[in-house]
Protein backbone atom coordinates (compact mmCIF):
# COMPACT_ATOMS: atom_id res chain seq x y z
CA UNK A 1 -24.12 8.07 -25.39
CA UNK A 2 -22.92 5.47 -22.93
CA UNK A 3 -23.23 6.44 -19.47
CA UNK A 4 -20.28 6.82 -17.74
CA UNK A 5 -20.57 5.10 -14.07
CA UNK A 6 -19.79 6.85 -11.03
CA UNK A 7 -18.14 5.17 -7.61
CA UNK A 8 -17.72 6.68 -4.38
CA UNK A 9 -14.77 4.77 -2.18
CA UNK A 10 -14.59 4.08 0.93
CA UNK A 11 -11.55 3.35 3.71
CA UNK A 12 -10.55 3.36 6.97
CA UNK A 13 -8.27 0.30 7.36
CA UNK A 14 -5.81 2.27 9.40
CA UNK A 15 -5.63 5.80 10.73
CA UNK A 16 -6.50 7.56 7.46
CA UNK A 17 -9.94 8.00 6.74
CA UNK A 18 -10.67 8.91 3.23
CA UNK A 19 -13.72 8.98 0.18
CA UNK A 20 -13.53 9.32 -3.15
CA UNK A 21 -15.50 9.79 -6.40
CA UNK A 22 -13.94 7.81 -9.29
CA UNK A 23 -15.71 8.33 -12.89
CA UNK A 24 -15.46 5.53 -15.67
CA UNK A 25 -13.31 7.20 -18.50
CA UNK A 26 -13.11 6.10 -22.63
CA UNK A 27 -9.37 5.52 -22.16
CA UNK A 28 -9.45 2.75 -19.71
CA UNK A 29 -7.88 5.34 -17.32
CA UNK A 30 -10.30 6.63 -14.53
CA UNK A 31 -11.16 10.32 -14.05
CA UNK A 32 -10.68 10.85 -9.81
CA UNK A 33 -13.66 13.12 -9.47
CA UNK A 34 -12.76 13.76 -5.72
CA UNK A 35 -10.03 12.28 -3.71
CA UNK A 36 -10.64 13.63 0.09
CA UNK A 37 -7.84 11.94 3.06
CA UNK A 38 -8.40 13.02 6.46
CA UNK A 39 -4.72 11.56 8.62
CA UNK A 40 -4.55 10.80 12.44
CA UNK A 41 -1.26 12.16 13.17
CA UNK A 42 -2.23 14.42 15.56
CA UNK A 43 -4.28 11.73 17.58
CA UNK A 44 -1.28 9.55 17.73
CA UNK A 45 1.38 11.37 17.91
CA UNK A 46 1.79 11.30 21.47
CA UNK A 47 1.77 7.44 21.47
CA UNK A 48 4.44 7.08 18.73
CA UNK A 49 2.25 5.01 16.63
CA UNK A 50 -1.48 3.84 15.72
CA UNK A 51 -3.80 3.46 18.94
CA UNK A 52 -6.95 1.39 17.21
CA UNK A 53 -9.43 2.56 19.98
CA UNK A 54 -8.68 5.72 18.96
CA UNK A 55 -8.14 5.36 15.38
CA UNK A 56 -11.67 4.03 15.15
CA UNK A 57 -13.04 6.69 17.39
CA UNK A 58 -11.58 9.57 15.05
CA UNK A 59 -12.98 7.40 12.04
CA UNK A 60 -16.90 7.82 13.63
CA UNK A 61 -16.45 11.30 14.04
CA UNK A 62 -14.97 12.11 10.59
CA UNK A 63 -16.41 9.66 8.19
CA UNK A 64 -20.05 11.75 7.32
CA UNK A 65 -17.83 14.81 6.97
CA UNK A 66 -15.17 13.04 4.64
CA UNK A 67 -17.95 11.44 2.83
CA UNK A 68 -19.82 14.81 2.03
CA UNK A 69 -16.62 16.45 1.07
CA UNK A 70 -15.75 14.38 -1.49
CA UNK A 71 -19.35 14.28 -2.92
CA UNK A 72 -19.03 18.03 -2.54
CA UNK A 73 -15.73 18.26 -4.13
CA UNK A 74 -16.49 15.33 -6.95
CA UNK A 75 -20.04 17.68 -8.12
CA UNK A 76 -22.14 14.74 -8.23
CA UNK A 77 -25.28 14.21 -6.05
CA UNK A 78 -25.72 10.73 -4.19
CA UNK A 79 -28.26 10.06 -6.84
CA UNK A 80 -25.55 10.36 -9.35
CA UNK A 81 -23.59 7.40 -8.18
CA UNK A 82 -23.45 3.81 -9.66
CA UNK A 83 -22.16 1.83 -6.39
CA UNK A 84 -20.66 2.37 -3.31
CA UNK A 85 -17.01 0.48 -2.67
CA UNK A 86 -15.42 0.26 0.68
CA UNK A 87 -12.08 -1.76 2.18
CA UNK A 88 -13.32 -4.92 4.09
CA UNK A 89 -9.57 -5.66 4.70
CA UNK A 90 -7.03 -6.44 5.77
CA UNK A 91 -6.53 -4.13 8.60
CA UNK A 92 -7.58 -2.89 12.47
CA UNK A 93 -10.89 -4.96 12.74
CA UNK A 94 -12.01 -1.59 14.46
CA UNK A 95 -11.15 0.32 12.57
CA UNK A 96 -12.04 -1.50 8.82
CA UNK A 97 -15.90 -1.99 10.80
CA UNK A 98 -16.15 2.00 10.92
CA UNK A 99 -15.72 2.46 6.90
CA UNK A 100 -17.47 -0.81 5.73
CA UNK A 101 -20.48 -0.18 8.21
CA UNK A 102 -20.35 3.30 6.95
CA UNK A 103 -20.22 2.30 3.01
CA UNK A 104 -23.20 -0.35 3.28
CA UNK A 105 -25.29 2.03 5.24
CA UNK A 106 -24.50 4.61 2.06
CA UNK A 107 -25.49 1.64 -0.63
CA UNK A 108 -28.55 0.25 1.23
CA UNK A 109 -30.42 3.96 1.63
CA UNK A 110 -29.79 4.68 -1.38
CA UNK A 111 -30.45 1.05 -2.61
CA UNK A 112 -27.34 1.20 -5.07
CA UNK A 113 -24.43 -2.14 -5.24
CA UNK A 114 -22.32 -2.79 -2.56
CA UNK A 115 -18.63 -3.71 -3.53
CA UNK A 116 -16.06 -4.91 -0.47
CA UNK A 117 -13.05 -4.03 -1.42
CA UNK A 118 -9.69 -6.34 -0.61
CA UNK A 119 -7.20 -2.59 0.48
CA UNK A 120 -4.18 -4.72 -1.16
CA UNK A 121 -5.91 -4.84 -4.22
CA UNK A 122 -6.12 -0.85 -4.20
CA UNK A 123 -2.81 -0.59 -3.69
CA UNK A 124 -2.06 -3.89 -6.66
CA UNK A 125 -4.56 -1.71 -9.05
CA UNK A 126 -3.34 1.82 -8.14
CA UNK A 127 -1.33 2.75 -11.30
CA UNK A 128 -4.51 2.20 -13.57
CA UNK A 129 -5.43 5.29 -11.76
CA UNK A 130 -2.84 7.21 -14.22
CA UNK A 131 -1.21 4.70 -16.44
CA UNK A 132 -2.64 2.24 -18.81
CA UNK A 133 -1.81 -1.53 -17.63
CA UNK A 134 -2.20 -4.44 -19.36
CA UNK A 135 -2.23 -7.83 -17.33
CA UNK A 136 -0.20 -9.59 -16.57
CA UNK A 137 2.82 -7.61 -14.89
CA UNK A 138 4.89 -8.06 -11.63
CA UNK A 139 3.90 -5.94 -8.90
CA UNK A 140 6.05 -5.13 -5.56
CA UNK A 141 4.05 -4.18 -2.97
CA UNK A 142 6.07 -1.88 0.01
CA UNK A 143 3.77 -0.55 2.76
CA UNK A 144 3.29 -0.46 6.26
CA UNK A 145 1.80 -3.94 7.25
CA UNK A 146 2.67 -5.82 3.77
CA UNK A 147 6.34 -6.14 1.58
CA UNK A 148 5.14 -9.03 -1.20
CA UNK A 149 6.22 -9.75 -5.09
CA UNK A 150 3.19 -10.39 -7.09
CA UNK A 151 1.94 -11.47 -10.00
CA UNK A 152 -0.83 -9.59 -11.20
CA UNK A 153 -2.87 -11.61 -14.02
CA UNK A 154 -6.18 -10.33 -14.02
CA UNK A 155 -8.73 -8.71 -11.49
CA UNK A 156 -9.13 -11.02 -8.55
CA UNK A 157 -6.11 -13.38 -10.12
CA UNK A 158 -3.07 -13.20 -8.45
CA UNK A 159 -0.48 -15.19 -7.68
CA UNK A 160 2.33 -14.16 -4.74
CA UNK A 161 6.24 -15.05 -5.93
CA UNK A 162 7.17 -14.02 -2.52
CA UNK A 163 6.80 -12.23 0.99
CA UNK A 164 8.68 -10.72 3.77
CA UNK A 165 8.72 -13.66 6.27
CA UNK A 166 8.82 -11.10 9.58
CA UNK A 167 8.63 -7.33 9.20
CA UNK A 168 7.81 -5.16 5.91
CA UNK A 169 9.67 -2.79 5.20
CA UNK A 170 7.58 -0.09 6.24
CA UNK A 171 7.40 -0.90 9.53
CA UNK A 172 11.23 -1.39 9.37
CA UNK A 173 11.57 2.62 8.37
CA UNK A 174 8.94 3.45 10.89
CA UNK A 175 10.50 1.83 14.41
CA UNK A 176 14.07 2.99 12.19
CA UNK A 177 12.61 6.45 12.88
CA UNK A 178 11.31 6.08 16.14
CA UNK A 179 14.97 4.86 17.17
CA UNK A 180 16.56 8.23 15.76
CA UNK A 181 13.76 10.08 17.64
CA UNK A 182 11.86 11.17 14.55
CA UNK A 183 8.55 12.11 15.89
CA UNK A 184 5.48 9.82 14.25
CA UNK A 185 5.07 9.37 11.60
CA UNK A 186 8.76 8.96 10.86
CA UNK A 187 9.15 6.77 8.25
CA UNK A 188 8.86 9.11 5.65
CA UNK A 189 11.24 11.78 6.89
CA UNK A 190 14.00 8.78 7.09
CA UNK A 191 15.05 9.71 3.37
CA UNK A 192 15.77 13.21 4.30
CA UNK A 193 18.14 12.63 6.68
CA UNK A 194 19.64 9.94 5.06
CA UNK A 195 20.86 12.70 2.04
CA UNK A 196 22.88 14.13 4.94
CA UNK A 197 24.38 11.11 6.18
CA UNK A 198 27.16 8.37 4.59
CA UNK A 199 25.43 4.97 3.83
CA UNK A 200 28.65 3.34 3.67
CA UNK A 201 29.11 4.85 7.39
CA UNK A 202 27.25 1.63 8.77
CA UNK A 203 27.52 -2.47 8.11
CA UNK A 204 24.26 -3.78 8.26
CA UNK A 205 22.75 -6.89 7.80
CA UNK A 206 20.61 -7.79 4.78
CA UNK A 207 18.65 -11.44 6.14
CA UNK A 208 17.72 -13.86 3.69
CA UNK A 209 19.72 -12.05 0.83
CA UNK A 210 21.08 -15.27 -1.34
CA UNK A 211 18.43 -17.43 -0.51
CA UNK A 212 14.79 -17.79 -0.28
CA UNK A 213 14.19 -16.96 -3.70
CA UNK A 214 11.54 -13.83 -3.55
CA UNK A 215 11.00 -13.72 0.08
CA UNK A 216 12.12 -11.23 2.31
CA UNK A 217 13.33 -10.64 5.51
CA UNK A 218 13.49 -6.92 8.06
CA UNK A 219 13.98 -7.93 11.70
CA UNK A 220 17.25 -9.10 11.48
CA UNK A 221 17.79 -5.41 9.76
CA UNK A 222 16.00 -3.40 12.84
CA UNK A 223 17.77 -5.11 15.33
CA UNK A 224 20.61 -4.15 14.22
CA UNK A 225 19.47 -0.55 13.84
CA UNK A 226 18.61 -0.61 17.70
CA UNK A 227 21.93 -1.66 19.11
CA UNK A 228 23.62 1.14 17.14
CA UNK A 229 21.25 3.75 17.73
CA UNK A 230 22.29 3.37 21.20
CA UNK A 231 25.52 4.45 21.08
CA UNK A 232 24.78 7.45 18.66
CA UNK A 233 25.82 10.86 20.34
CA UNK A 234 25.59 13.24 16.90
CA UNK A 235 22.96 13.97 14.28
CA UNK A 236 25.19 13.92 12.03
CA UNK A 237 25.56 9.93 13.36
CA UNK A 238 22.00 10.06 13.05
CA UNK A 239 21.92 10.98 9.40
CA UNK A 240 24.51 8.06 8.69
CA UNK A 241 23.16 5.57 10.33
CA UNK A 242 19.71 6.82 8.21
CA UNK A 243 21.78 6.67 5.17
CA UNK A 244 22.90 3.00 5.67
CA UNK A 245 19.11 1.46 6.74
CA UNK A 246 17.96 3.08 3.56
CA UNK A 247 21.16 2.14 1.30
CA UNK A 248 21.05 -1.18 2.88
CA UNK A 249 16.85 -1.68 2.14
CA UNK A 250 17.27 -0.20 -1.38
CA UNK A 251 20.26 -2.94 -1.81
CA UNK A 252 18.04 -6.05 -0.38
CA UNK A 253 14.99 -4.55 -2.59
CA UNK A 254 17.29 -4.53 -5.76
CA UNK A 255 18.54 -7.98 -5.17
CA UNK A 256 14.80 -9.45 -4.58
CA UNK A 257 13.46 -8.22 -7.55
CA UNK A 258 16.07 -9.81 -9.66
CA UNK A 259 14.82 -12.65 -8.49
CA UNK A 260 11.50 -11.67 -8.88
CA UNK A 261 11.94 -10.99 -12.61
CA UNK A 262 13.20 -14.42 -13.17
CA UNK A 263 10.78 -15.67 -11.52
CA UNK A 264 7.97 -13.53 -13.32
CA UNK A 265 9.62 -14.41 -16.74
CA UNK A 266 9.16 -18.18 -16.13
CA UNK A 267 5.49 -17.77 -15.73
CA UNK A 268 4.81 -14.64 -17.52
CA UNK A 269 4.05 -16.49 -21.66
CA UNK A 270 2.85 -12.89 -23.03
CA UNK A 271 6.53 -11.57 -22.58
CA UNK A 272 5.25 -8.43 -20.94
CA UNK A 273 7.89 -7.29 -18.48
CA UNK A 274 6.40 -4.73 -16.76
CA UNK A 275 7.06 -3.69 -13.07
CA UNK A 276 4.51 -1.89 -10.47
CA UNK A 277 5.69 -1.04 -7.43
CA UNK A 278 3.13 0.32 -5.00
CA UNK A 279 2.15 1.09 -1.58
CA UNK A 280 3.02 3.92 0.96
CA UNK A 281 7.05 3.27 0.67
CA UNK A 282 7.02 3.43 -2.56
CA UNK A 283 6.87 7.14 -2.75
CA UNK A 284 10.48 6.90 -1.44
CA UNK A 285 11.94 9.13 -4.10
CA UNK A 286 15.40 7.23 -3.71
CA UNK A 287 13.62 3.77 -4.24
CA UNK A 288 11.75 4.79 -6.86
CA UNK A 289 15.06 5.88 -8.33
CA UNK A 290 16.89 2.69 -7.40
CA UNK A 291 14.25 0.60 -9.09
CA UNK A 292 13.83 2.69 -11.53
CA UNK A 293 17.86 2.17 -12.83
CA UNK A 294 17.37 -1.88 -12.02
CA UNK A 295 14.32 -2.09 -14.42
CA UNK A 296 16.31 -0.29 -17.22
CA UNK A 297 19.10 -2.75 -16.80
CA UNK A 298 16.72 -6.24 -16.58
CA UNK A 299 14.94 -4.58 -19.46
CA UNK A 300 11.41 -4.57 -17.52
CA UNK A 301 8.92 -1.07 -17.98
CA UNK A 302 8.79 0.68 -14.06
CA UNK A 303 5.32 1.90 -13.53
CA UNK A 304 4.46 3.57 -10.24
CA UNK A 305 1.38 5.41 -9.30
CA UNK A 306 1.56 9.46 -8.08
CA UNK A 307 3.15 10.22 -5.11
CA UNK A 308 0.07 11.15 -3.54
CA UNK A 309 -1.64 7.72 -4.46
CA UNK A 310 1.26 5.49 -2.78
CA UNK A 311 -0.42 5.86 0.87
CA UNK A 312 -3.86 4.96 1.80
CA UNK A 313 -6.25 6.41 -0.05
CA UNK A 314 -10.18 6.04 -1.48
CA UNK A 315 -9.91 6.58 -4.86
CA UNK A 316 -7.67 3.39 -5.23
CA UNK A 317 -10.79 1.70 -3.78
CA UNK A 318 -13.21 3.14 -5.54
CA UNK A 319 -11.25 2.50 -8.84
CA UNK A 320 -11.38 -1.41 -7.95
CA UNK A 321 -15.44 -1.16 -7.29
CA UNK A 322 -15.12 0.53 -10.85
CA UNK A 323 -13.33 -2.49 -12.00
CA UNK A 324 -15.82 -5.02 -9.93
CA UNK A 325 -18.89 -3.24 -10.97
CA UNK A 326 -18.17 -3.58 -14.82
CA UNK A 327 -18.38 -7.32 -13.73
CA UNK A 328 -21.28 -7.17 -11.65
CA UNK A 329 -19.03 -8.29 -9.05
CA UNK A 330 -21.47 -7.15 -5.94
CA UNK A 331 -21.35 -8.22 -2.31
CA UNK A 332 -24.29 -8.59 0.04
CA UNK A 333 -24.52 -6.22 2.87
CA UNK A 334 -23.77 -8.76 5.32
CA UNK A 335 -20.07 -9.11 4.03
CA UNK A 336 -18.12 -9.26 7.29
CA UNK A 337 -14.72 -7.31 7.83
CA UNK A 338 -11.22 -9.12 7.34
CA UNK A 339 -8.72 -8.46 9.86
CA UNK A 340 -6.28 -10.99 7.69
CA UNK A 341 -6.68 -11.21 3.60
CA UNK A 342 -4.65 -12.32 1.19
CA UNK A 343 -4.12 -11.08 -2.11
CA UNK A 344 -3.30 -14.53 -3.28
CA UNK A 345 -5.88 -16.95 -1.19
CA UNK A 346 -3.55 -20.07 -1.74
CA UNK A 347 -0.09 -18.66 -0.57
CA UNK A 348 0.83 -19.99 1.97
CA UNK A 349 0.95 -17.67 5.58
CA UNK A 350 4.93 -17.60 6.19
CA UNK A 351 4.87 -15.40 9.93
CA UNK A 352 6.53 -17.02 12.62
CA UNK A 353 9.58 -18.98 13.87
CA UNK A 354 10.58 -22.20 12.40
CA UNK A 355 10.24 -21.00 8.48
CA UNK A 356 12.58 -23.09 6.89
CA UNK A 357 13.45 -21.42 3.08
């Protein structure tokens, strides 16, 4: 019988640290053997958002634990396990150094593969953790740090259709929060008070809407959030001004990806029209819903992976060493940590003032 390999993931790119056990699996879909995520909220609270010094510090003190628990958890020994996978990036430089030190340590004492693991592609890959995907397909990817349309054409082939040229959109729905005095981490809890509030209550401004093809843009959107939030005197203003950012996201998302399907159509020659979207906003209930509608009208198939797989996590890292190490994809132990990293290598980096589109 065909051993079946065993990967233990790795990350800390942010202020979750997490480790997983991922199994290899007959149909193509991964068995998570242990799936352990240890958050920071507490630690940053206080701050209203992510402190790296002190991200990193909480990383050194919980990574060992984390690490045993999900070997603990998973029922395997260390012996037991095939290669070790951790992020390399992108991320807090401190805080990324924590988990890939960590992970390399793990792989060189026990003299097993070490696999660096690009945290984008975890999030890219992250519905093969419960779905069965077959390349190529359009992904959206909505998180924190990142809002991109890709397409996905193989393991380590990808080519970006287009990017936010300014915010993403999580960070949009977490200083949207922070303006309505929802205590961090409050982009999340923005969809619950939007179902109490009007969308139409607000007129906001959707940058970049008709033009730019696949790229998107948030400031313009936030700014506008700020000036109103200062003249709010209710919740119940609070819940409709909630209810418009998210109405008015869900709007500029819907209109993107039409232009992302055309897009992914004129490349795509296998006619396989399916749709990922992934990353820590897309457990957004009412996106998911929104995009879920759109797809069924463009005729494209809407994948997603489990809510509890949208934010950072280890098994989506460990299932991409799963994927690398059926390659022999291995890095050397002197692979250095990636602050910046690009899905797509060749895309061009579109940050800044002066973009023309």
């Amino acid at each position: 019988m065909k051993k079946k390999h065993i990967i233990l993931g790795i990350e800390s790119s942010c202020d979750e640290t997490a480790a997983s056990v991922v199994q290899e699996n007959d149909q193509d879909i991964p068995i998570i053997l242990s799936n352990i995520v240890s958050s920071q909220v507490n630690v940053h609270k206080e701050f209203g958002g992510v402190v790296p010094e002190l991200a990193a510090r909480s990383h050194i003190e919980k990574i060992d634990l984390i690490t045993k628990k999900a070997i603990d958890e998973s029922g395997v020994k260390f012996k037991d396990l095939d290669a070790i996978a951790a992020t390399a990036g992108p991320g807090l430089i401190v805080c990324l150094a924590v988990g890939l030190s960590f992970g390399k340590s793990v792989a060189s004492s026990l003299n097993k593969p070490f696999i660096a693991v690009n945290h984008l592609e975890g999030h890219a890959l992250s519905p093969k953790l419960n779905s069965k995907l077959n390349y190529p397909y359009l992904l959206l990817l909505v998180s924190g740090g990142h809002t991109q349309f890709l397409s996905i054409e193989g393991l380590g082939k990808y080519k970006r259709l287009g990017t936010t040229i300014d915010d993403a959109v999580g960070e949009a729905f977490d200083k949207t929060a922070k303006l309505l005095g929802i205590e961090f981490p409050g982009g999340p809890k923005i969809e619950e008070f939007a179902k109490k509030g009007d969308p139409k209550k607000y007129e906001l401004p959707k940058p970049i809407i008709n033009k730019g093809g696949c790229n998107l843009s948030f400031a313009g959107l936030k700014t506008a959030v700020l000036k109103i939030s200062k003249q709010i005197k209710t919740n119940q203003e609070k819940y409709d001004l909630a209810a418009s950012f998210q109405g008015t996201v869900e709007e500029i998302l819907n209109k993107k990806s039409k232009f992302a399907f055309e897009e992914f159509k004129k490349i795509n020659k296998k006619k396989n029209n399916t749709f990922v979207v992934a990353g820590g906003v897309a457990a957004n209930k009412k996106i998911r819903e929104n995009l879920t509608n759109l797809c069924k009208e463009e005729n494209f198939n809407p994948v997603f992976p489990p809510i509890n797989l949208c934010g950072d996590n280890a098994a989506m890292i460990a299932m991409v060493g799963l994927e690398k190490f059926k390659l022999k994809q291995f890095n050397n132990l002197d692979y250095p940590a990636k602050p910046r990293w690009q899905l797509d290598e060749n895309a061009t980096f579109l940050k800044g003032s002066g973009i023309r589109l």
